[in-house]
PDB file of N, CA and C in Angstrom:
ATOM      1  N   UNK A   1       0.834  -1.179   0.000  1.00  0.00           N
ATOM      2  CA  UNK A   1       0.000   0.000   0.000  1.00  0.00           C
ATOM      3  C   UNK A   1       0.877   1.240   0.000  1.00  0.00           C
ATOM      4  N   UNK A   2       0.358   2.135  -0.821  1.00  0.00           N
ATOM      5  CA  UNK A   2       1.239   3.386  -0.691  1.00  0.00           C
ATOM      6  C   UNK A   2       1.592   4.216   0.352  1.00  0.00           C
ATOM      7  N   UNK A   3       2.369   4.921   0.632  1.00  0.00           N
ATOM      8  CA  UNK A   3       2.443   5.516   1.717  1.00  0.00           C
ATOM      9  C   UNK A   3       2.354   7.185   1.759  1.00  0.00           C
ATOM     10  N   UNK A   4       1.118   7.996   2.157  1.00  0.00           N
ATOM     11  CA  UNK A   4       0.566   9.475   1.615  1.00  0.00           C
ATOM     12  C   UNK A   4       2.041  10.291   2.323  1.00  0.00           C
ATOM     13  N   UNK A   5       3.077   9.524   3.596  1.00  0.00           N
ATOM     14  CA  UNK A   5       4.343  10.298   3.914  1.00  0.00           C
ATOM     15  C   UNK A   5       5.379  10.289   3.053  1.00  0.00           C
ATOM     16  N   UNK A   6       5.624   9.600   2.199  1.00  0.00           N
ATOM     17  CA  UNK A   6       6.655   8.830   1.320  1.00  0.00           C
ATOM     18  C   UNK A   6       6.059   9.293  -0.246  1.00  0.00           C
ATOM     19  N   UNK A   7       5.149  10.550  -0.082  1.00  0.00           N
ATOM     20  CA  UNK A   7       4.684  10.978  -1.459  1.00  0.00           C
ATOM     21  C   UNK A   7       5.993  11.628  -2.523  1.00  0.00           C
ATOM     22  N   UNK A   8       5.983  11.125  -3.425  1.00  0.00           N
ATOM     23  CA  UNK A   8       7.109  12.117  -4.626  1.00  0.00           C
ATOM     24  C   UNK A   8       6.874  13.436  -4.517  1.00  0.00           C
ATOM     25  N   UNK A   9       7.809  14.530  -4.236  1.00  0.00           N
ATOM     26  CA  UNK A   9       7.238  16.038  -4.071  1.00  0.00           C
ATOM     27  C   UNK A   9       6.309  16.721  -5.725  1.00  0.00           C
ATOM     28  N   UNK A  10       6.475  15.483  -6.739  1.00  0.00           N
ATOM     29  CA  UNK A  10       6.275  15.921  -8.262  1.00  0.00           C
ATOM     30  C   UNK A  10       4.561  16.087  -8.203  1.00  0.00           C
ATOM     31  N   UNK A  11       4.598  15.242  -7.459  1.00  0.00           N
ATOM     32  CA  UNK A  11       2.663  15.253  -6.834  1.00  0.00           C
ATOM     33  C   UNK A  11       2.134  16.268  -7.340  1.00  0.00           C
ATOM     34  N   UNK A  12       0.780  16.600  -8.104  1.00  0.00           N
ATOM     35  CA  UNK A  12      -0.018  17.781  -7.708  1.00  0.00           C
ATOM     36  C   UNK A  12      -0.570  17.015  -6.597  1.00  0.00           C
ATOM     37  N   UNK A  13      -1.150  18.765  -6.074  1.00  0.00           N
ATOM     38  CA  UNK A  13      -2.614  18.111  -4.620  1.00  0.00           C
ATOM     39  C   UNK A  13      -3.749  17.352  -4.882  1.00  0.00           C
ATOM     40  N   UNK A  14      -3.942  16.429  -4.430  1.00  0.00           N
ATOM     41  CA  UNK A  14      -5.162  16.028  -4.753  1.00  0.00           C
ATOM     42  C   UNK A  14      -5.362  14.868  -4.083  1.00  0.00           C
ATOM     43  N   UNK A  15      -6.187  13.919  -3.768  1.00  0.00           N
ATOM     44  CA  UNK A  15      -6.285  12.470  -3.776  1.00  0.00           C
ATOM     45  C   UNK A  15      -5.038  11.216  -3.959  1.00  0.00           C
ATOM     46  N   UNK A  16      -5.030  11.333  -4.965  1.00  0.00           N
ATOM     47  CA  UNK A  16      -4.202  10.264  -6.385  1.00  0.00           C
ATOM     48  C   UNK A  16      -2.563  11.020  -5.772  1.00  0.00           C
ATOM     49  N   UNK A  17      -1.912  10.065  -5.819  1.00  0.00           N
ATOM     50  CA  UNK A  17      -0.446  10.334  -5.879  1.00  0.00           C
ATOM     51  C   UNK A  17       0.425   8.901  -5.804  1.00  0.00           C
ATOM     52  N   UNK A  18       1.738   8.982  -5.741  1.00  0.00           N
ATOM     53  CA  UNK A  18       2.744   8.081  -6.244  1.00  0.00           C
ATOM     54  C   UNK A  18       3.931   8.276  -5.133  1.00  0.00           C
ATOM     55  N   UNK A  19       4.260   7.391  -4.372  1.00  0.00           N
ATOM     56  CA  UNK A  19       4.917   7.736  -3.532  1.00  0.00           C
ATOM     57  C   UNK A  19       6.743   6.775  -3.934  1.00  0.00           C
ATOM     58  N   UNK A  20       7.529   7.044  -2.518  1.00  0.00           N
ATOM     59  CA  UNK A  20       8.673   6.724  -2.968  1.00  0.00           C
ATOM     60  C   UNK A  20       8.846   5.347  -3.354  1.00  0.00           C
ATOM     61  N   UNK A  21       8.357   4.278  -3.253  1.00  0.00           N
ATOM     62  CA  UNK A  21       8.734   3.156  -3.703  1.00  0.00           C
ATOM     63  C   UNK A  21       8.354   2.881  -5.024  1.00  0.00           C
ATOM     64  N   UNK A  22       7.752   3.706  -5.984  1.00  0.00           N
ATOM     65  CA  UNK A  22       7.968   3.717  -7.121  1.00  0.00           C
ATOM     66  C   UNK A  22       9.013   2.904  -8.168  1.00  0.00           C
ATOM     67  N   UNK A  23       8.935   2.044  -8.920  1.00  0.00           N
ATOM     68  CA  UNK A  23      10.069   1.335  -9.542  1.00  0.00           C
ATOM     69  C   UNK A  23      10.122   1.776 -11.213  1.00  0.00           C
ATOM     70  N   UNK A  24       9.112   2.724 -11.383  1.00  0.00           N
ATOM     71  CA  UNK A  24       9.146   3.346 -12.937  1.00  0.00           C
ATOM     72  C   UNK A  24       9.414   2.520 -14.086  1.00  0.00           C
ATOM     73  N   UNK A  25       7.783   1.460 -13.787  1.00  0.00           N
ATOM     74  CA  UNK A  25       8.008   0.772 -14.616  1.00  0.00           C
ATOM     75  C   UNK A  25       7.027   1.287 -16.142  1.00  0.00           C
ATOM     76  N   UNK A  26       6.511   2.286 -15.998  1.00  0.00           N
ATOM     77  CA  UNK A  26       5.891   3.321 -16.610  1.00  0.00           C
ATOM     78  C   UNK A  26       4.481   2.669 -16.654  1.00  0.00           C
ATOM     79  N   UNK A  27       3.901   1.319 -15.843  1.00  0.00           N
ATOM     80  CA  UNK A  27       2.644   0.815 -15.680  1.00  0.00           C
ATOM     81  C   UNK A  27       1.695   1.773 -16.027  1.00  0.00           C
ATOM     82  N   UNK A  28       1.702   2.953 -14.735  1.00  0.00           N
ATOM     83  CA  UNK A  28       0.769   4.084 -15.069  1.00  0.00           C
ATOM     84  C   UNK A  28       0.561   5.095 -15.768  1.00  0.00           C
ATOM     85  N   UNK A  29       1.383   5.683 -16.640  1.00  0.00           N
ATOM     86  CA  UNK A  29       1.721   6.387 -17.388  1.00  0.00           C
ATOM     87  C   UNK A  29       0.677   5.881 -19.040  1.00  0.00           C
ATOM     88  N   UNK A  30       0.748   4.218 -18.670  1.00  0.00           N
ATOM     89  CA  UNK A  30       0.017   3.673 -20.162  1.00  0.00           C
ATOM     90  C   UNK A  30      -0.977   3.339 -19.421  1.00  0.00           C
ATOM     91  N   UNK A  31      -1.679   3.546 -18.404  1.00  0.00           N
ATOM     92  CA  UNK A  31      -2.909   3.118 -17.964  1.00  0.00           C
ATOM     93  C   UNK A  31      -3.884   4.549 -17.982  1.00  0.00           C
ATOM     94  N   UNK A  32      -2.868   5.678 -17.726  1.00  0.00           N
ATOM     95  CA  UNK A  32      -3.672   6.993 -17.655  1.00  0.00           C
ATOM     96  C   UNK A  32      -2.612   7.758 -17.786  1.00  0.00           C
ATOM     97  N   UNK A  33      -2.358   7.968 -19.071  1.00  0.00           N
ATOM     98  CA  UNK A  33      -1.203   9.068 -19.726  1.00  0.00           C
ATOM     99  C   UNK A  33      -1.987  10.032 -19.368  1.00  0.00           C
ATOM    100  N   UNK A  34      -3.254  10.607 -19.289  1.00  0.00           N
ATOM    101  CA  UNK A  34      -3.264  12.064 -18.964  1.00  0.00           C
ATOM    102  C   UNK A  34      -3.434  12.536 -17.434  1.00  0.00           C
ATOM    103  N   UNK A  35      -3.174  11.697 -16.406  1.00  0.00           N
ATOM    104  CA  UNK A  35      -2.467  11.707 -15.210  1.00  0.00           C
ATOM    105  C   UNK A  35      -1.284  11.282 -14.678  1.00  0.00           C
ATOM    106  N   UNK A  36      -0.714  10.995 -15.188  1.00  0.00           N
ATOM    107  CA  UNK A  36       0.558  10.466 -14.459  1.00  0.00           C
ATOM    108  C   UNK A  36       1.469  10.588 -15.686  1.00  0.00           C
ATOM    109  N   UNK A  37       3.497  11.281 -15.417  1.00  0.00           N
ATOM    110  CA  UNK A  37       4.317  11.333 -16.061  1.00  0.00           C
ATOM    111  C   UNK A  37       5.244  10.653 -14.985  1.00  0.00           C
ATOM    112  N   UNK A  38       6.271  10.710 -16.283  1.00  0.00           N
ATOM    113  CA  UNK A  38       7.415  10.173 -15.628  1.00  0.00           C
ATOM    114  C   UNK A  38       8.463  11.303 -14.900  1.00  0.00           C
ATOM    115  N   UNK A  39       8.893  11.427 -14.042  1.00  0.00           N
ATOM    116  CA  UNK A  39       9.819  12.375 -13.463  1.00  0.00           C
ATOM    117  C   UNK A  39      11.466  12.247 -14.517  1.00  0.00           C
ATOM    118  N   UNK A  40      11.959  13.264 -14.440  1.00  0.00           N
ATOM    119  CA  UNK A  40      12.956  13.489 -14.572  1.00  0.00           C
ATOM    120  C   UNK A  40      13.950  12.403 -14.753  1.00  0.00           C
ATOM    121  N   UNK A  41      14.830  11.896 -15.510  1.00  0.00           N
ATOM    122  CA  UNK A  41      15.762  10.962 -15.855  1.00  0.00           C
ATOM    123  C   UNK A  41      15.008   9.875 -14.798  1.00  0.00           C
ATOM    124  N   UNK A  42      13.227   9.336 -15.241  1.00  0.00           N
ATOM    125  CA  UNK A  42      12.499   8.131 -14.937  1.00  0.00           C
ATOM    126  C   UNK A  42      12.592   7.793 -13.837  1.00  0.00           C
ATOM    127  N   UNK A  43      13.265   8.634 -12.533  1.00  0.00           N
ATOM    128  CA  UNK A  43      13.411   7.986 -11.419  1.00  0.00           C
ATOM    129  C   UNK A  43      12.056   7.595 -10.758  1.00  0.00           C
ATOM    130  N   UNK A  44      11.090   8.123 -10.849  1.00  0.00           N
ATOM    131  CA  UNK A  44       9.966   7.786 -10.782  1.00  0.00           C
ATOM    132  C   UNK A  44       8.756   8.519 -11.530  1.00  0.00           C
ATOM    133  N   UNK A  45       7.225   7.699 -11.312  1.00  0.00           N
ATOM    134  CA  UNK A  45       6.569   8.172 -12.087  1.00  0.00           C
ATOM    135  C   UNK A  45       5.591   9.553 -10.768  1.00  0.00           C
ATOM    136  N   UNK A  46       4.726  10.409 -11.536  1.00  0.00           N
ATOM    137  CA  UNK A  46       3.916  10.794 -10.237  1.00  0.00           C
ATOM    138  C   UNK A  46       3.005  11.679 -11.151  1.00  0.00           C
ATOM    139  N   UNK A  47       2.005  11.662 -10.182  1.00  0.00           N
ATOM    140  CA  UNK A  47       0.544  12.820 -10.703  1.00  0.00           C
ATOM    141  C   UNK A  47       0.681  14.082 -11.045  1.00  0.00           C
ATOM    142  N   UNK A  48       0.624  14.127 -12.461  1.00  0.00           N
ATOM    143  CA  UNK A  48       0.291  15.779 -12.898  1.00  0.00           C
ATOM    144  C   UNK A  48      -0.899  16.204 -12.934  1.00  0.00           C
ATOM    145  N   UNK A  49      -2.315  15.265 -13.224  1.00  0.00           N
ATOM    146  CA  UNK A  49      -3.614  16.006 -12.978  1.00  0.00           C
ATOM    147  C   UNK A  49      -4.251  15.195 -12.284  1.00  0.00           C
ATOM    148  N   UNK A  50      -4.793  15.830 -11.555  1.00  0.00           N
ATOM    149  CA  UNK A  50      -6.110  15.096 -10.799  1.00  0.00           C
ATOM    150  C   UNK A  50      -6.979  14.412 -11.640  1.00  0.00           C
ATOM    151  N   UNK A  51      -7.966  13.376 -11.439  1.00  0.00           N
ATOM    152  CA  UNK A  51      -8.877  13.107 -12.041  1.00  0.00           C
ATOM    153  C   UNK A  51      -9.877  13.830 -11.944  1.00  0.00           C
ATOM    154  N   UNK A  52     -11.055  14.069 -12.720  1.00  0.00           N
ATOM    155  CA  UNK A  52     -12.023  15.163 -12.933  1.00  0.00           C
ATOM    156  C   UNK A  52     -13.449  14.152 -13.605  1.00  0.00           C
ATOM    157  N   UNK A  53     -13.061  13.423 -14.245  1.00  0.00           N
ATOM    158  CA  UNK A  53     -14.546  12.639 -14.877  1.00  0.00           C
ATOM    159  C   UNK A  53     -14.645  11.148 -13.951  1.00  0.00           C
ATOM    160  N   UNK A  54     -15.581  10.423 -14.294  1.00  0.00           N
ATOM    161  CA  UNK A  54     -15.670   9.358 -13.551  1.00  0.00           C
ATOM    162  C   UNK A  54     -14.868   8.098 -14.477  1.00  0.00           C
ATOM    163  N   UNK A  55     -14.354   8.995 -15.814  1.00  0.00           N
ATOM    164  CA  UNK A  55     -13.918   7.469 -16.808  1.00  0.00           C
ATOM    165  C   UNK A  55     -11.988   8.119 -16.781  1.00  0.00           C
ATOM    166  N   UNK A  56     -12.039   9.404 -16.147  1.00  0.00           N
ATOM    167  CA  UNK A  56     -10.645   9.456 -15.373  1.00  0.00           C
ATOM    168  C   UNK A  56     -10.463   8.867 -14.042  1.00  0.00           C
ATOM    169  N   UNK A  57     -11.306   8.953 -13.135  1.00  0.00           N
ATOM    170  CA  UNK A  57     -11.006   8.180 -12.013  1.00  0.00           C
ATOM    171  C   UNK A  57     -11.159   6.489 -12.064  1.00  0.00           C
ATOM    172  N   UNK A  58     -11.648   5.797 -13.219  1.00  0.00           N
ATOM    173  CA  UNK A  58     -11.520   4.445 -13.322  1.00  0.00           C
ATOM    174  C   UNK A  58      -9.878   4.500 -13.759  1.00  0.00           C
ATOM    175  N   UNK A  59      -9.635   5.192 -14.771  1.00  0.00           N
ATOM    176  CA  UNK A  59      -8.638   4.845 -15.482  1.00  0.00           C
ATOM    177  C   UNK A  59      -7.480   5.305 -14.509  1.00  0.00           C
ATOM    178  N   UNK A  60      -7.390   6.003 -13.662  1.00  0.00           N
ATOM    179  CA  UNK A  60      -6.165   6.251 -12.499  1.00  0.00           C
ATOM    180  C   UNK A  60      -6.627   5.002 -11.591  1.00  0.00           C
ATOM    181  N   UNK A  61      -7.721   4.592 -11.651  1.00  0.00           N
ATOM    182  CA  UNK A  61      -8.009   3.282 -10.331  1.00  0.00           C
ATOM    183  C   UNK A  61      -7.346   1.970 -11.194  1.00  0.00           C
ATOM    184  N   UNK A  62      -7.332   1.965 -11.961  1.00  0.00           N
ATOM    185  CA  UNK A  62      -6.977   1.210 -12.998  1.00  0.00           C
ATOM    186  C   UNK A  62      -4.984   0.808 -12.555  1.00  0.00           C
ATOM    187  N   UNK A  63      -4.772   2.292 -12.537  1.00  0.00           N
ATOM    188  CA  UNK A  63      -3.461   2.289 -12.727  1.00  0.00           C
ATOM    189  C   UNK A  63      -3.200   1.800 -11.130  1.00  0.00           C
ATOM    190  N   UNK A  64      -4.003   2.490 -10.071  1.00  0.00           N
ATOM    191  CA  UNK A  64      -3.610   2.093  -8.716  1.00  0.00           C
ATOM    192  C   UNK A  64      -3.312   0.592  -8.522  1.00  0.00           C
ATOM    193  N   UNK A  65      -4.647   0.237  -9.450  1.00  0.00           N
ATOM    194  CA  UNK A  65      -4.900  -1.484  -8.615  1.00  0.00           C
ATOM    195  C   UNK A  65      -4.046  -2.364  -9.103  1.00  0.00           C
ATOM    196  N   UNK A  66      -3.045  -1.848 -11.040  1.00  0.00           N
ATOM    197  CA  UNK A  66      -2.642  -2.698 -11.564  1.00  0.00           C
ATOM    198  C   UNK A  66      -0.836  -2.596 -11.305  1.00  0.00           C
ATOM    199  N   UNK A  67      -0.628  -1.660 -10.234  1.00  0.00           N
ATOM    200  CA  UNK A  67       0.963  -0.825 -10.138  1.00  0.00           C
ATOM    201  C   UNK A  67       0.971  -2.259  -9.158  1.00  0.00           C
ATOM    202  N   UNK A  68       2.277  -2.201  -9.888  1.00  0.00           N
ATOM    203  CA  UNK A  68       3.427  -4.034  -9.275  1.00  0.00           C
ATOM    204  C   UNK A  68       3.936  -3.815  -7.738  1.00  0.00           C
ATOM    205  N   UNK A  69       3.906  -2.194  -7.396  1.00  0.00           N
ATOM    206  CA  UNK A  69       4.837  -2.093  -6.261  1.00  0.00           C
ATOM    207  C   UNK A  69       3.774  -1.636  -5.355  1.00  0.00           C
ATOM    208  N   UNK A  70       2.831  -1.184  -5.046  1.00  0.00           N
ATOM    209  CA  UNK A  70       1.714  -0.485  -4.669  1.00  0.00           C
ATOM    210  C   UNK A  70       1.831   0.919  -4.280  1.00  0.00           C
ATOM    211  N   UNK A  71       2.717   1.385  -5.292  1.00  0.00           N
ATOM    212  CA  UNK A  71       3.054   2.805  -5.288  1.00  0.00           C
ATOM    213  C   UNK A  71       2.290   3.769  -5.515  1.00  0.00           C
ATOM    214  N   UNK A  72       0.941   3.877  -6.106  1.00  0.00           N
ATOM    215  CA  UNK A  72       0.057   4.429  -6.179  1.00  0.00           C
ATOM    216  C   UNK A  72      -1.333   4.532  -4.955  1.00  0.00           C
ATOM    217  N   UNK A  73      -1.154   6.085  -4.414  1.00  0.00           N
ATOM    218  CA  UNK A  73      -2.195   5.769  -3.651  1.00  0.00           C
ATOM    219  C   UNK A  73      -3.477   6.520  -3.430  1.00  0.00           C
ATOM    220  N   UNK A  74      -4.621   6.644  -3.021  1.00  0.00           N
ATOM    221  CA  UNK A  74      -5.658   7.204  -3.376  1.00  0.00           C
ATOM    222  C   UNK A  74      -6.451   7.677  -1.965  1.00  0.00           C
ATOM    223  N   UNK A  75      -5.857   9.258  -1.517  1.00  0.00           N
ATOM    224  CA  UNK A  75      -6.314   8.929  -0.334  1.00  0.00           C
ATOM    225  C   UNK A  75      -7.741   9.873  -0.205  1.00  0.00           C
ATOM    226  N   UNK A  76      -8.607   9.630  -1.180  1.00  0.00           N
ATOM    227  CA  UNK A  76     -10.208  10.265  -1.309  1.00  0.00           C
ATOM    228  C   UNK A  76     -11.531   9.473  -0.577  1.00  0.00           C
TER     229      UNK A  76
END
C-alpha cells in the first residue's frame, strides 16, 4: 500500500499520488497518460492532474490497482 508520507514532491494536490517506492516501470503512465508522467531521468513516475470525470477516475483506479509495487495511492 502506498504511503501518503513517502509521497514524490512531483505530486499535484489532490487524492491520487505516487509515492517513494515507485520502480518506474511506466505501468501508469500507459494506464492513464493524462495523469501520471514520468519524473525526470524516470526515477519515478507521479501525478500531474487530478482526475475530474468518472472514466478518469476508473482509469487512475486502474493504474492504482494494476501498479506491481503499490506505489500508487488514493487517499479520497
Amino acid at each position: 500500500m502506498a504511503n501518503i508520507d513517502e509521497k514524490v514532491p512531483e505530486n499535484v494536490e489532490g487524492p491520487y499520488y505516487v509515492d517513494k517506492s515507485c520502480i518506474s516501470c511506466q505501468l501508469c503512465v500507459d494506464r492513464a497518460p493524462g495523469h501520471f508522467r514520468m519524473a525526470e531521468a524516470n526515477a519515478n513516475s507521479y501525478v500531474f492532474k487530478q482526475p475530474e470525470t468518472d472514466m478518469e477516475k476508473k482509469n487512475c483506479d486502474d493504474a492504482l490497482e494494476t501498479c506491481p509495487v503499490d506505489a500508487i495511492g488514493n487517499d479520497g
